[in-house]
PDB file of N, CA and C in Angstrom:
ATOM      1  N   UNK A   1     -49.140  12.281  16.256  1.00  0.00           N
ATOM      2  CA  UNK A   1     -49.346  13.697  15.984  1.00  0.00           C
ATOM      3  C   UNK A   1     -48.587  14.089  14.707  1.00  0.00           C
ATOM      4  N   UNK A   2     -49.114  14.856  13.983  1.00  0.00           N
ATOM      5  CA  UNK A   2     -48.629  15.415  12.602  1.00  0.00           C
ATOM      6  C   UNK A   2     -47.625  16.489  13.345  1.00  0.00           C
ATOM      7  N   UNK A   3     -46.346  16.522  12.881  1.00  0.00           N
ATOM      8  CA  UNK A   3     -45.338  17.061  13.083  1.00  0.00           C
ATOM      9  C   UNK A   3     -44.759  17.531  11.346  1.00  0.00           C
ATOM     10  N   UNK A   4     -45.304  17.114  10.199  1.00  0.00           N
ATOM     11  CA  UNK A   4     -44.950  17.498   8.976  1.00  0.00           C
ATOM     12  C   UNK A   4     -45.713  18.921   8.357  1.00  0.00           C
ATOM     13  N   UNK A   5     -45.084  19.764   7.568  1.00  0.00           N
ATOM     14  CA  UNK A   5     -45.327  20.272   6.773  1.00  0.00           C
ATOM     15  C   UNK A   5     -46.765  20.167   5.831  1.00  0.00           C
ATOM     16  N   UNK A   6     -47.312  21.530   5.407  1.00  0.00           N
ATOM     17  CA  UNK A   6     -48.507  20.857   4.040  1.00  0.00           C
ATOM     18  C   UNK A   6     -46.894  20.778   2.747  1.00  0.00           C
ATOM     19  N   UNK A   7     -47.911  19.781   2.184  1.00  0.00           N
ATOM     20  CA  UNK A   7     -46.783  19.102   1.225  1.00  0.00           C
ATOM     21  C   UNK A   7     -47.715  18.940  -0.085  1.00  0.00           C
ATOM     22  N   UNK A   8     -47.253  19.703  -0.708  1.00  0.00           N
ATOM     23  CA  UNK A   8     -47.910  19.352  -2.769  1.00  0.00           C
ATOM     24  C   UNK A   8     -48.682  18.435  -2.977  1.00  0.00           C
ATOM     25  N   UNK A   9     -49.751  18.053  -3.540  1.00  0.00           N
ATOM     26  CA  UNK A   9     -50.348  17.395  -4.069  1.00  0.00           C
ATOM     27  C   UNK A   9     -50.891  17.591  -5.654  1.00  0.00           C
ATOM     28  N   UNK A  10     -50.849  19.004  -5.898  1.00  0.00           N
ATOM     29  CA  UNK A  10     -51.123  18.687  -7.268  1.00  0.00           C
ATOM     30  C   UNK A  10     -51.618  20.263  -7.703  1.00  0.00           C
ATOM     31  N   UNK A  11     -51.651  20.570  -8.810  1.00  0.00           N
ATOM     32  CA  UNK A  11     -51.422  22.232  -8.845  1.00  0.00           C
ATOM     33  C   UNK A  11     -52.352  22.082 -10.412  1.00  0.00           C
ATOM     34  N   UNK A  12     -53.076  23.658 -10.738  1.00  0.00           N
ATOM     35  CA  UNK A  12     -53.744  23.368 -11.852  1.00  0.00           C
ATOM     36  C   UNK A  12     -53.725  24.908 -12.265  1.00  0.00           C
ATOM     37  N   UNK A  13     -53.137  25.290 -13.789  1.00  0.00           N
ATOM     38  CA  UNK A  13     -52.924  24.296 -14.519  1.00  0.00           C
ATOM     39  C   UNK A  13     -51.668  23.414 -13.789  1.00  0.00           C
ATOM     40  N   UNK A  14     -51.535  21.605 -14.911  1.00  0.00           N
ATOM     41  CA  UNK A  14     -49.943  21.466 -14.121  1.00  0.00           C
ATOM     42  C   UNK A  14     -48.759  22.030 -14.308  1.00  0.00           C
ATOM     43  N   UNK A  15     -47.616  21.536 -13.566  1.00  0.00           N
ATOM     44  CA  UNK A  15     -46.362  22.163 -13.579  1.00  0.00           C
ATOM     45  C   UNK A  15     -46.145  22.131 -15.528  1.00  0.00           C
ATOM     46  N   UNK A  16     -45.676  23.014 -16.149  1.00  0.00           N
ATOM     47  CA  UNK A  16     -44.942  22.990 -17.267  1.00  0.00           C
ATOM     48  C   UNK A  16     -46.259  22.845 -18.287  1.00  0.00           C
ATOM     49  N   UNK A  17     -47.246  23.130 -17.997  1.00  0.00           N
ATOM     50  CA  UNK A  17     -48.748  23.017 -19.377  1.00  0.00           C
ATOM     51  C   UNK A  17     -48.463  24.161 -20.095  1.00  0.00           C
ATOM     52  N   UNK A  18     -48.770  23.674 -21.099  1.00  0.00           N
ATOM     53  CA  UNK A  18     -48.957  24.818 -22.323  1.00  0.00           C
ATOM     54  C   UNK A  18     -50.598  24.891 -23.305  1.00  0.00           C
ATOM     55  N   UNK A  19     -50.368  26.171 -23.714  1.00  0.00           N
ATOM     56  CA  UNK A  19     -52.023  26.048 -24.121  1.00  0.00           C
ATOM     57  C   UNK A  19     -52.672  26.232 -23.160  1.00  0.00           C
ATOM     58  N   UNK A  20     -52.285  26.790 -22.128  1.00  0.00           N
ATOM     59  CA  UNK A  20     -53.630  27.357 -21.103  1.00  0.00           C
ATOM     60  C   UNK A  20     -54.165  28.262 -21.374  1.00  0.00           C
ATOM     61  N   UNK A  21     -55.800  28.381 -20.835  1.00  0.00           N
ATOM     62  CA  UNK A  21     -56.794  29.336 -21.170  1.00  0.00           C
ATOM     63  C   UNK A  21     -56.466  31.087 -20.203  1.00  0.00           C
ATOM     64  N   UNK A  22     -55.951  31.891 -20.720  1.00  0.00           N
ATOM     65  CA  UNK A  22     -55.909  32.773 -20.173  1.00  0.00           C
ATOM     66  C   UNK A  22     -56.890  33.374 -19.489  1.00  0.00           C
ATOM     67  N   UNK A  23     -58.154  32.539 -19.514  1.00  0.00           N
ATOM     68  CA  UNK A  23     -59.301  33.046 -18.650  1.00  0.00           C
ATOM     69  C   UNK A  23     -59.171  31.752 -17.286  1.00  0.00           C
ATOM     70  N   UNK A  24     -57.761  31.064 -16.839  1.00  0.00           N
ATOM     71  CA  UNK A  24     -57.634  30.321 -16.084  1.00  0.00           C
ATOM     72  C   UNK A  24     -57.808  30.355 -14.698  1.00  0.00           C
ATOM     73  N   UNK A  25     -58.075  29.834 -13.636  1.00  0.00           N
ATOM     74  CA  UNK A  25     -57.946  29.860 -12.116  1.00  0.00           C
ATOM     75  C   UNK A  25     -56.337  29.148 -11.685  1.00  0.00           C
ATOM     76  N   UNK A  26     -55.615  29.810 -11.158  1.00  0.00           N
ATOM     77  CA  UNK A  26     -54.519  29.214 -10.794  1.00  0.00           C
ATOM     78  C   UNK A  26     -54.924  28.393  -9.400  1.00  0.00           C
ATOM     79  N   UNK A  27     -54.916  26.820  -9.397  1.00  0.00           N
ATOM     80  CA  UNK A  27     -54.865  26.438  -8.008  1.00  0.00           C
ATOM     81  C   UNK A  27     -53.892  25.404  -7.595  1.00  0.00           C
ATOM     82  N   UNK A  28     -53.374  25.513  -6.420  1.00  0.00           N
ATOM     83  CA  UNK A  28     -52.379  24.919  -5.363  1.00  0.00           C
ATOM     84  C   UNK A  28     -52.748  24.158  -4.793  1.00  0.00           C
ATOM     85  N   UNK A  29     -53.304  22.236  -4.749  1.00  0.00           N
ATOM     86  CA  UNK A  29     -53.529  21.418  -3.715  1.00  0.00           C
ATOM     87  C   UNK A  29     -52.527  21.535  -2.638  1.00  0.00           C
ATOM     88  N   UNK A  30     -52.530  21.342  -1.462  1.00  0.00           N
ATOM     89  CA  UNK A  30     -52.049  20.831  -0.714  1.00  0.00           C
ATOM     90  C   UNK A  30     -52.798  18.992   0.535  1.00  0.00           C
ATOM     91  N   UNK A  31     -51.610  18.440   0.832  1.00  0.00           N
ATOM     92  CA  UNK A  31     -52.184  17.251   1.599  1.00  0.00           C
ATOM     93  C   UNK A  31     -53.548  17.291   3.024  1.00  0.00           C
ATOM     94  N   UNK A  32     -53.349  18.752   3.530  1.00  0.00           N
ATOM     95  CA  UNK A  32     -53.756  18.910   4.767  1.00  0.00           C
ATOM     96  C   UNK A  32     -54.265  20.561   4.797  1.00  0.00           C
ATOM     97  N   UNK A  33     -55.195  20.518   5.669  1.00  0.00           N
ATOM     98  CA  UNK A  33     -55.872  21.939   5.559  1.00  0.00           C
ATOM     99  C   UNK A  33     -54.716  22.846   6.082  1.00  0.00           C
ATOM    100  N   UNK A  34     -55.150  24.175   5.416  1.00  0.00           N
ATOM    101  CA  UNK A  34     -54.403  25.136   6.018  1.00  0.00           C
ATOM    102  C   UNK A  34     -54.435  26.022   7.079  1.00  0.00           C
ATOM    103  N   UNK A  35     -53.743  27.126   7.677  1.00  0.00           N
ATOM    104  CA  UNK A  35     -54.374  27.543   9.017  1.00  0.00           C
ATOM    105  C   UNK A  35     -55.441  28.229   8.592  1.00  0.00           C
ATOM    106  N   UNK A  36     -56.189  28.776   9.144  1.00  0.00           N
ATOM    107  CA  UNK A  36     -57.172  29.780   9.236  1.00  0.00           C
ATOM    108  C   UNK A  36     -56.796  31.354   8.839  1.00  0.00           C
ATOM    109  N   UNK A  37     -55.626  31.682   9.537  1.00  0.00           N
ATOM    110  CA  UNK A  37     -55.008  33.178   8.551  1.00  0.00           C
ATOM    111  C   UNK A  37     -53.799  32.692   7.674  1.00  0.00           C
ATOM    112  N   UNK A  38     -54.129  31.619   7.184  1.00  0.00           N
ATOM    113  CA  UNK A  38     -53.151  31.189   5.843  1.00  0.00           C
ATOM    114  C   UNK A  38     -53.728  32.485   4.738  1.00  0.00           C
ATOM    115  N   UNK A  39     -55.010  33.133   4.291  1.00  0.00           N
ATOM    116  CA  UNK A  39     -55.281  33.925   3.663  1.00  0.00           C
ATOM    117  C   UNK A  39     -54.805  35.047   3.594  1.00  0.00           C
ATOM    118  N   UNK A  40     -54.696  35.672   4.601  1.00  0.00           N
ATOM    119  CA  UNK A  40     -53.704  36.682   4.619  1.00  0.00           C
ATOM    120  C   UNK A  40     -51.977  36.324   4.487  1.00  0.00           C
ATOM    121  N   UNK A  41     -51.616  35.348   4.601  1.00  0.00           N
ATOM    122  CA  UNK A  41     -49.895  34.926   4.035  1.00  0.00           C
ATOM    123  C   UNK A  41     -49.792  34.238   3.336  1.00  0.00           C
ATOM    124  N   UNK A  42     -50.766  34.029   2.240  1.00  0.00           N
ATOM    125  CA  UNK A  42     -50.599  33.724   0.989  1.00  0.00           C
ATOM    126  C   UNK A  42     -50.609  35.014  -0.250  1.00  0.00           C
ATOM    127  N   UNK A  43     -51.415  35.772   0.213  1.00  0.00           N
ATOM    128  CA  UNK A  43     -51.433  36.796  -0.329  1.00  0.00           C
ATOM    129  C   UNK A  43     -50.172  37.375  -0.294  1.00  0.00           C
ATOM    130  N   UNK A  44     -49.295  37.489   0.395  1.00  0.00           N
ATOM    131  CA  UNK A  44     -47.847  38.464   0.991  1.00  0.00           C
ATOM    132  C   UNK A  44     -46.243  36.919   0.173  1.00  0.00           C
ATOM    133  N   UNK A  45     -46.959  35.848   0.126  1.00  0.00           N
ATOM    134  CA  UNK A  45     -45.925  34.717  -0.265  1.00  0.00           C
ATOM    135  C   UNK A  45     -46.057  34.392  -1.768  1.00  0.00           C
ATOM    136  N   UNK A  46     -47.070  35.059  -2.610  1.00  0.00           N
ATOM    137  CA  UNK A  46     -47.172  34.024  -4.204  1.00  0.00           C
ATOM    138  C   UNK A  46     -46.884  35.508  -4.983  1.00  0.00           C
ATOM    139  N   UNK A  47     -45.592  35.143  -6.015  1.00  0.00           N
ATOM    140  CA  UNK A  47     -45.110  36.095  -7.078  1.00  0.00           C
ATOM    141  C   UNK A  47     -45.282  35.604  -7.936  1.00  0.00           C
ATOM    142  N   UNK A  48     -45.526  36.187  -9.291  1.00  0.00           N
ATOM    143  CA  UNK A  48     -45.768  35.957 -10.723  1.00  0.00           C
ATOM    144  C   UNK A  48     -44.660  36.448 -11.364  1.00  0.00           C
ATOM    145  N   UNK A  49     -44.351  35.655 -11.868  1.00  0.00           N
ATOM    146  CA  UNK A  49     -43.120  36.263 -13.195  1.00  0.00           C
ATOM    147  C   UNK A  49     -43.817  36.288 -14.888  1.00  0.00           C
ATOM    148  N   UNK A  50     -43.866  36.753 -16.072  1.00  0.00           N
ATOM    149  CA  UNK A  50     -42.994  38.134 -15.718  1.00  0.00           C
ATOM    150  C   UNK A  50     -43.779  39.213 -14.946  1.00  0.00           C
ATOM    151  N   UNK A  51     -44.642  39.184 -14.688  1.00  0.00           N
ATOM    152  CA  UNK A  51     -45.560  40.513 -14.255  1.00  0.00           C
ATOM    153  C   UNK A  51     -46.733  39.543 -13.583  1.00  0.00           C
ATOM    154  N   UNK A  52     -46.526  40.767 -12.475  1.00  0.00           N
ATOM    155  CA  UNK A  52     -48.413  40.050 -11.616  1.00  0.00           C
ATOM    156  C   UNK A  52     -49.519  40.773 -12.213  1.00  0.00           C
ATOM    157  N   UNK A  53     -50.470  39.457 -12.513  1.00  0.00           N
ATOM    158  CA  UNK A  53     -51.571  40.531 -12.871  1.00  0.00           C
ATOM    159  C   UNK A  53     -52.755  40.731 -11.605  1.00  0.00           C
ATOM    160  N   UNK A  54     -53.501  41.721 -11.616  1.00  0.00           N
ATOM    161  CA  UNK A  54     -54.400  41.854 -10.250  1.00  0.00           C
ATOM    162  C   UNK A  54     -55.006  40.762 -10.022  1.00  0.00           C
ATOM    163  N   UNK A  55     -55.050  40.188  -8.605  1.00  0.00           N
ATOM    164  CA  UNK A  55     -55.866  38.869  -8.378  1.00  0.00           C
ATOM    165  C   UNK A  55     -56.321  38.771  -7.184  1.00  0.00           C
ATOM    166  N   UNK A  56     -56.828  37.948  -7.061  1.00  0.00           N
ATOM    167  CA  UNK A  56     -58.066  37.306  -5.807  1.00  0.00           C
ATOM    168  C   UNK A  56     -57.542  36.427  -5.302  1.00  0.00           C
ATOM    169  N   UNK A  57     -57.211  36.286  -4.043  1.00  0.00           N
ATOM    170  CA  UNK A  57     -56.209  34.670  -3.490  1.00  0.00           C
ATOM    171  C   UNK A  57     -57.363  34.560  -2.519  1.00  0.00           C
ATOM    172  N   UNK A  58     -57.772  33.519  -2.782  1.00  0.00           N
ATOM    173  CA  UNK A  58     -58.634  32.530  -1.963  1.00  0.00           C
ATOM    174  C   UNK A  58     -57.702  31.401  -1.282  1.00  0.00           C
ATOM    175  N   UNK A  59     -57.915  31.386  -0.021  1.00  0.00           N
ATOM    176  CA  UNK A  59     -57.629  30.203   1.395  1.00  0.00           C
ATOM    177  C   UNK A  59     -59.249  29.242   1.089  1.00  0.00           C
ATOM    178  N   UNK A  60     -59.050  27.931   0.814  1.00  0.00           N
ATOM    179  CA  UNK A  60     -60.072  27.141   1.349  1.00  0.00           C
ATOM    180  C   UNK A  60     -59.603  25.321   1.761  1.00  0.00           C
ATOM    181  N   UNK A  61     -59.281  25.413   2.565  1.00  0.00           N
ATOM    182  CA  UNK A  61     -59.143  24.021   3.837  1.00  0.00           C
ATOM    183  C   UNK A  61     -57.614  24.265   3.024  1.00  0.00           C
ATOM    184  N   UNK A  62     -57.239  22.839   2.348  1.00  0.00           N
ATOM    185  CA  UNK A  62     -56.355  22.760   1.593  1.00  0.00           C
ATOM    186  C   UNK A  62     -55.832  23.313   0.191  1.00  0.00           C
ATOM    187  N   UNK A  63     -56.702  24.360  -0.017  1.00  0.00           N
ATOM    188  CA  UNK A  63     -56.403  24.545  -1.551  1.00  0.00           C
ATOM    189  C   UNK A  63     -56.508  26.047  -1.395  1.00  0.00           C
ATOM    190  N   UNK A  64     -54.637  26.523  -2.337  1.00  0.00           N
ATOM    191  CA  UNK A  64     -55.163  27.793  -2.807  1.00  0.00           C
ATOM    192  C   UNK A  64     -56.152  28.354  -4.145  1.00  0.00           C
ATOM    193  N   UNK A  65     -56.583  28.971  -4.229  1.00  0.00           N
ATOM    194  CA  UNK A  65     -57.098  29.705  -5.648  1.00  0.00           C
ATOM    195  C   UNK A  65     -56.462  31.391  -5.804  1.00  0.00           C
ATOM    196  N   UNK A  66     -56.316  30.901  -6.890  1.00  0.00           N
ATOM    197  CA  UNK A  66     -55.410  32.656  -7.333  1.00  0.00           C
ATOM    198  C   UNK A  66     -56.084  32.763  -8.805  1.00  0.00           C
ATOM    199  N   UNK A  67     -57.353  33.899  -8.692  1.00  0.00           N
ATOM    200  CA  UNK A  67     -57.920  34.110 -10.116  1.00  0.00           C
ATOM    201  C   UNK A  67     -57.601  35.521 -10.576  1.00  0.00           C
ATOM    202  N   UNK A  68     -57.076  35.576 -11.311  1.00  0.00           N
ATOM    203  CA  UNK A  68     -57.033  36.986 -12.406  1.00  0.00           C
ATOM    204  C   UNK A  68     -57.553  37.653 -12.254  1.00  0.00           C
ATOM    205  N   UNK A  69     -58.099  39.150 -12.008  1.00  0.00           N
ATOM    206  CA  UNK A  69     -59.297  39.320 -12.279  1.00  0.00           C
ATOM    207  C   UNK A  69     -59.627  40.078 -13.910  1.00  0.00           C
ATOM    208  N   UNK A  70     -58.741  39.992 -15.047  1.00  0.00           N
ATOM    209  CA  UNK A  70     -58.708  40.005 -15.980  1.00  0.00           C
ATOM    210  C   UNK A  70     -57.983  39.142 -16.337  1.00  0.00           C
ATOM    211  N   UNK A  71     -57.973  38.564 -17.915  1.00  0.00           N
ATOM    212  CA  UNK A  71     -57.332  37.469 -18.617  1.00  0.00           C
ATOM    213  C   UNK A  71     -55.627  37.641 -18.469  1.00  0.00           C
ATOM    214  N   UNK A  72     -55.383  36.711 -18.469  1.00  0.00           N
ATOM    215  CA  UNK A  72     -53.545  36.422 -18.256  1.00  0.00           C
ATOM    216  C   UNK A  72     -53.185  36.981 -20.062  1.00  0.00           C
ATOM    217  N   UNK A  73     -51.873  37.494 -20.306  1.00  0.00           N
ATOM    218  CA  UNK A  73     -51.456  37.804 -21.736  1.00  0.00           C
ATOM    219  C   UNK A  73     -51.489  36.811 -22.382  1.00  0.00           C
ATOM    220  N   UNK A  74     -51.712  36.617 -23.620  1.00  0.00           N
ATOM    221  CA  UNK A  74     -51.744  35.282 -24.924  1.00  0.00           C
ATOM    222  C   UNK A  74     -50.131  35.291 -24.800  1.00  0.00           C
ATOM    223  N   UNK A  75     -50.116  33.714 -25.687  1.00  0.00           N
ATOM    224  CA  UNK A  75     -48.681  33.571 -25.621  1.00  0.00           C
ATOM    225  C   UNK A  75     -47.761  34.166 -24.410  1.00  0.00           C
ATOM    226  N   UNK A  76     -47.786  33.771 -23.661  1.00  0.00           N
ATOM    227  CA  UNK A  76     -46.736  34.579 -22.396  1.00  0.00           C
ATOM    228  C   UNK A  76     -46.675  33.071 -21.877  1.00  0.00           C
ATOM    229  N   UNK A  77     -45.168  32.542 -20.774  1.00  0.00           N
ATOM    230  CA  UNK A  77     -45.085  31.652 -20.165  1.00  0.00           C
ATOM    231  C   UNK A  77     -44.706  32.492 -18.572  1.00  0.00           C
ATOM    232  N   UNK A  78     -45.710  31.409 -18.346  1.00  0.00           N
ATOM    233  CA  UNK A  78     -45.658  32.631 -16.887  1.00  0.00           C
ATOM    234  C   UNK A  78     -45.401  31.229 -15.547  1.00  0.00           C
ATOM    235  N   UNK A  79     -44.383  32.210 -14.365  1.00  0.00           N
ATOM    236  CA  UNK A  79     -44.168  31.628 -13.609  1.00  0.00           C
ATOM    237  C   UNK A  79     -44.658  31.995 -12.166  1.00  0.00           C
ATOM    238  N   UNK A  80     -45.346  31.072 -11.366  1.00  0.00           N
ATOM    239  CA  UNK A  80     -46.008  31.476 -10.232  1.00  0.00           C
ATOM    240  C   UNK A  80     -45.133  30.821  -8.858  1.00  0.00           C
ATOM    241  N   UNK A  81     -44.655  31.181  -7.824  1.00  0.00           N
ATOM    242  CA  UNK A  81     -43.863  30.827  -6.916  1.00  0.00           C
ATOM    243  C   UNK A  81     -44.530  31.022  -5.444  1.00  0.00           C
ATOM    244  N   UNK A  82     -45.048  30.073  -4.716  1.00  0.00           N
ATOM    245  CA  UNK A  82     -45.251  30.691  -3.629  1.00  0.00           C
ATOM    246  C   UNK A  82     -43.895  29.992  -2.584  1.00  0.00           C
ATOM    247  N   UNK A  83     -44.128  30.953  -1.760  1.00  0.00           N
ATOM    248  CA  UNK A  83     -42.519  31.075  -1.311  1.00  0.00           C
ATOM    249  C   UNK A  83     -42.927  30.187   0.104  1.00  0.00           C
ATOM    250  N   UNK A  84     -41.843  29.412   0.861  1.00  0.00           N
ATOM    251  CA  UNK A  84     -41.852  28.965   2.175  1.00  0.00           C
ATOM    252  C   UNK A  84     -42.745  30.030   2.982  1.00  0.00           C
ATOM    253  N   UNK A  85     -43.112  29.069   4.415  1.00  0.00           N
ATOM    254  CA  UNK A  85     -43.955  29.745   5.590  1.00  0.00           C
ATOM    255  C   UNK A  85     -45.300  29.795   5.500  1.00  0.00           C
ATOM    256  N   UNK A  86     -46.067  29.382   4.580  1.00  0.00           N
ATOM    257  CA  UNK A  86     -47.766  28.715   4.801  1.00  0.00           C
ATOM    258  C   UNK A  86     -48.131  27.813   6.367  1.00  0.00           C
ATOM    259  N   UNK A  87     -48.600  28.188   6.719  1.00  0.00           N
ATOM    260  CA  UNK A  87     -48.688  27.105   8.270  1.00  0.00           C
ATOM    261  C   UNK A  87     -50.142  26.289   8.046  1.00  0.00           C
ATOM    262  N   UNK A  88     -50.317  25.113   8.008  1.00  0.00           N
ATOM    263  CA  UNK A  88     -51.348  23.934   8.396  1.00  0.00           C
ATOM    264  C   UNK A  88     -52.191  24.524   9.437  1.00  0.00           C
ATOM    265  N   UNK A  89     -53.118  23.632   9.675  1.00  0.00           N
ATOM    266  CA  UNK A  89     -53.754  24.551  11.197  1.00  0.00           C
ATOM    267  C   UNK A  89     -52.799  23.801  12.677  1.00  0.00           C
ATOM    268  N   UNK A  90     -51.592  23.151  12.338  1.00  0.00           N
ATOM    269  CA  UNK A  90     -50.948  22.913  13.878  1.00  0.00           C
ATOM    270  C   UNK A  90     -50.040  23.887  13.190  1.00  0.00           C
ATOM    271  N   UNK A  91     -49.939  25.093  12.781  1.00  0.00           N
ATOM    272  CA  UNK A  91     -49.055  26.200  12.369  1.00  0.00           C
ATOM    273  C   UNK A  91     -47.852  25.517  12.493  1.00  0.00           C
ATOM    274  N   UNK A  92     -47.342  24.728  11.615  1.00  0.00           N
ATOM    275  CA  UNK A  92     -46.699  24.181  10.720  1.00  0.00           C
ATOM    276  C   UNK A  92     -46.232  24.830   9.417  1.00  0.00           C
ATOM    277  N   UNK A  93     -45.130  24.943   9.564  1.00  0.00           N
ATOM    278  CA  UNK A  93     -44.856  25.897   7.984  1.00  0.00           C
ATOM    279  C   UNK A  93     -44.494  25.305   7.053  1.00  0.00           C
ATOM    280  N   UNK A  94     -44.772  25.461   6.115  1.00  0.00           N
ATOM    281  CA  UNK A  94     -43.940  25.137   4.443  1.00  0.00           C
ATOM    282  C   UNK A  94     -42.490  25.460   4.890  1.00  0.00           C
ATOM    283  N   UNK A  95     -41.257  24.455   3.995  1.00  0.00           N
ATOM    284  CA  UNK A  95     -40.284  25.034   4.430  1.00  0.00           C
ATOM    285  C   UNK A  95     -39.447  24.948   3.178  1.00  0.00           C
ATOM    286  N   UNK A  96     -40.354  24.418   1.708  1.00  0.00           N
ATOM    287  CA  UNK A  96     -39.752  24.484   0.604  1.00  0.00           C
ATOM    288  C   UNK A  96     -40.932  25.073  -0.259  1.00  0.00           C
ATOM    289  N   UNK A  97     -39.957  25.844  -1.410  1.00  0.00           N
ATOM    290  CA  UNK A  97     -41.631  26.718  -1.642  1.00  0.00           C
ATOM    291  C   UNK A  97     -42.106  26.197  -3.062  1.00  0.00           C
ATOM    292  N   UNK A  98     -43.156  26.300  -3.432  1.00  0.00           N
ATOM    293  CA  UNK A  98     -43.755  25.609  -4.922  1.00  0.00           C
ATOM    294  C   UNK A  98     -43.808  26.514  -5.852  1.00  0.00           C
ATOM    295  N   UNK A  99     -43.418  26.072  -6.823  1.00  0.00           N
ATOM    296  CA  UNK A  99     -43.099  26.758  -8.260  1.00  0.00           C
ATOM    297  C   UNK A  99     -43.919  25.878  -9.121  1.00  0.00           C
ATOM    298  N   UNK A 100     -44.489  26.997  -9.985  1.00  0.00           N
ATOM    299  CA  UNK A 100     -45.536  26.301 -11.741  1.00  0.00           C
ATOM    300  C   UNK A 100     -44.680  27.526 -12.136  1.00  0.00           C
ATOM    301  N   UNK A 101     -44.792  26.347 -13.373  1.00  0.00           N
ATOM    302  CA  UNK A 101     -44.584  27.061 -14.864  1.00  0.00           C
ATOM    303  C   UNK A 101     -45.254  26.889 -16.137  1.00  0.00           C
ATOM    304  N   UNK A 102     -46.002  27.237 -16.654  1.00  0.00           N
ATOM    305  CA  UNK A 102     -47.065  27.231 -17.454  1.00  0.00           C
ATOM    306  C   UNK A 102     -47.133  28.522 -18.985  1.00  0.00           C
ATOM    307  N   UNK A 103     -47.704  28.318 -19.595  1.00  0.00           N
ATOM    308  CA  UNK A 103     -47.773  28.702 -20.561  1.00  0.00           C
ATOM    309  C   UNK A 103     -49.234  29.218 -21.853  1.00  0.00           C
ATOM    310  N   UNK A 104     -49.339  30.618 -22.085  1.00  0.00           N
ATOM    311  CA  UNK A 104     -50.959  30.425 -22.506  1.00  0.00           C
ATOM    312  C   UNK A 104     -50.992  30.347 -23.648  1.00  0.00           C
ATOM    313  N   UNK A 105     -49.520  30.304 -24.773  1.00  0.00           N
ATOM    314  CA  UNK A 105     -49.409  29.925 -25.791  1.00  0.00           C
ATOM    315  C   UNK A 105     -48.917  28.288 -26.082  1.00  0.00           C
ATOM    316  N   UNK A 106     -48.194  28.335 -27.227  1.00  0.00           N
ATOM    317  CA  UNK A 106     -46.894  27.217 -27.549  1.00  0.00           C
ATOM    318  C   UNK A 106     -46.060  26.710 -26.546  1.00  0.00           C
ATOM    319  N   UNK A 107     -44.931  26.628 -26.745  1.00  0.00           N
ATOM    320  CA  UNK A 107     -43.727  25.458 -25.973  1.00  0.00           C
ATOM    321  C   UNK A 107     -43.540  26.999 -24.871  1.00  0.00           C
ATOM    322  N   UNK A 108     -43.207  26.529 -23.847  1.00  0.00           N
ATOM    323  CA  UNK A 108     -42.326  27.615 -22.642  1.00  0.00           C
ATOM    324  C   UNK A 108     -41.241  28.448 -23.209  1.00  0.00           C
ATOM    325  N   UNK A 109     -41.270  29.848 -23.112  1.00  0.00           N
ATOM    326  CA  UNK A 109     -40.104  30.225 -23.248  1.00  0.00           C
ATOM    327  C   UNK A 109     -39.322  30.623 -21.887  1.00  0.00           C
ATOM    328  N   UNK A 110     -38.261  29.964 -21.668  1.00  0.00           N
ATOM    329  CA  UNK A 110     -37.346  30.587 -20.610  1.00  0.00           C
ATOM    330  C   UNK A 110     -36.556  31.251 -21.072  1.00  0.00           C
ATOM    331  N   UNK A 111     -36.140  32.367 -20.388  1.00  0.00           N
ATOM    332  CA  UNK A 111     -35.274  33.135 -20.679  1.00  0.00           C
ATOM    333  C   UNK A 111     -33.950  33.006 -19.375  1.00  0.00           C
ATOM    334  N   UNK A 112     -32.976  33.144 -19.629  1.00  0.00           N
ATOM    335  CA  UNK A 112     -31.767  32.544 -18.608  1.00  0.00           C
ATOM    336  C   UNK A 112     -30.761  33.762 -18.749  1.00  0.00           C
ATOM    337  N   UNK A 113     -30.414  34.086 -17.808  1.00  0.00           N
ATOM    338  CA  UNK A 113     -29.489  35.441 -17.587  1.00  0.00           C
ATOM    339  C   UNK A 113     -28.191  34.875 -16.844  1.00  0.00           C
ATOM    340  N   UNK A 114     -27.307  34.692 -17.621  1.00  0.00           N
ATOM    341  CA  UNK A 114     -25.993  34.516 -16.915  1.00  0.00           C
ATOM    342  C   UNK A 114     -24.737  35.554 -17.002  1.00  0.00           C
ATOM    343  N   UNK A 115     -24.054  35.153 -15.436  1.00  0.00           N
ATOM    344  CA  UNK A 115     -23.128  36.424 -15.258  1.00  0.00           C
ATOM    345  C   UNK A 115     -22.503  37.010 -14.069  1.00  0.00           C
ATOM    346  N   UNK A 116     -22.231  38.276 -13.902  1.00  0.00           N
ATOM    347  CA  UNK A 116     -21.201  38.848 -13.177  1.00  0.00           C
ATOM    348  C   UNK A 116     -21.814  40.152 -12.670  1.00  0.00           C
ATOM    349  N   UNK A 117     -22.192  40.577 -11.627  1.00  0.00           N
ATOM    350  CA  UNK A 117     -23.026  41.846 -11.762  1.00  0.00           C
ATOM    351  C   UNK A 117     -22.061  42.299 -10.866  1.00  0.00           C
ATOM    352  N   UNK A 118     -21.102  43.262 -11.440  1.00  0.00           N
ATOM    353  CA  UNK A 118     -20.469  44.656 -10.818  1.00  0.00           C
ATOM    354  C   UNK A 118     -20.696  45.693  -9.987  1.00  0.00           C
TER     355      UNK A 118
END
């Protein structure tokens, strides 16, 4: 009996691409289908940095889809996170969460904030 987690298989664009088409589909393989109301807690688990733009999250077996429904900004490096708690269909949860980082211009820019908040 499967007692594991869905576990990464492969994400598109990949982790760290640059030069993506801002008219892109963001998608999430996973190893094993997902539950059946995985659609509704995927929607409530995937953040965009710097800014979300309006989108469509599609559930299908194993794979998410997260499409825009307008173009992503030029040049922007954008980060997508979906967070722990996706359940398989033996409602099985994610218990580490997946991060892309991607880019629709040049090289990634990160920006890094270090410090002391008072």
């Amino acid at each position: 009996m499967d007692d594991k987690p869905p576990s990464l298989v492969t994400t598109s664009p990949a982790d760290r691409a640059t030069d993506v088409s801002p008219e892109s589909t963001i998608e999430i393989v996973f190893d094993e289908p997902l539950a059946p109301n995985a659609q509704a807690q995927a929607s409530r688990l995937i953040f965009f940095n710097p800014s979300r733009p309006d989108v469509v999250t599609d559930v299908d077996g194993e794979k998410i889809e997260i499409q825009p429904r307008g173009p992503l900004e030029p040049s922007t490096t954008y980060s997508v996170t979906l967070l722990p708690g996706l359940p398989d269909r033996r409602n099985i949860a994610m218990k580490e969460p997946v991060r892309l980082l991607f880019s629709t211009g040049g090289p990634l820019t990160l920006t890094l904030l270090k410090g002391k908040v008072t």
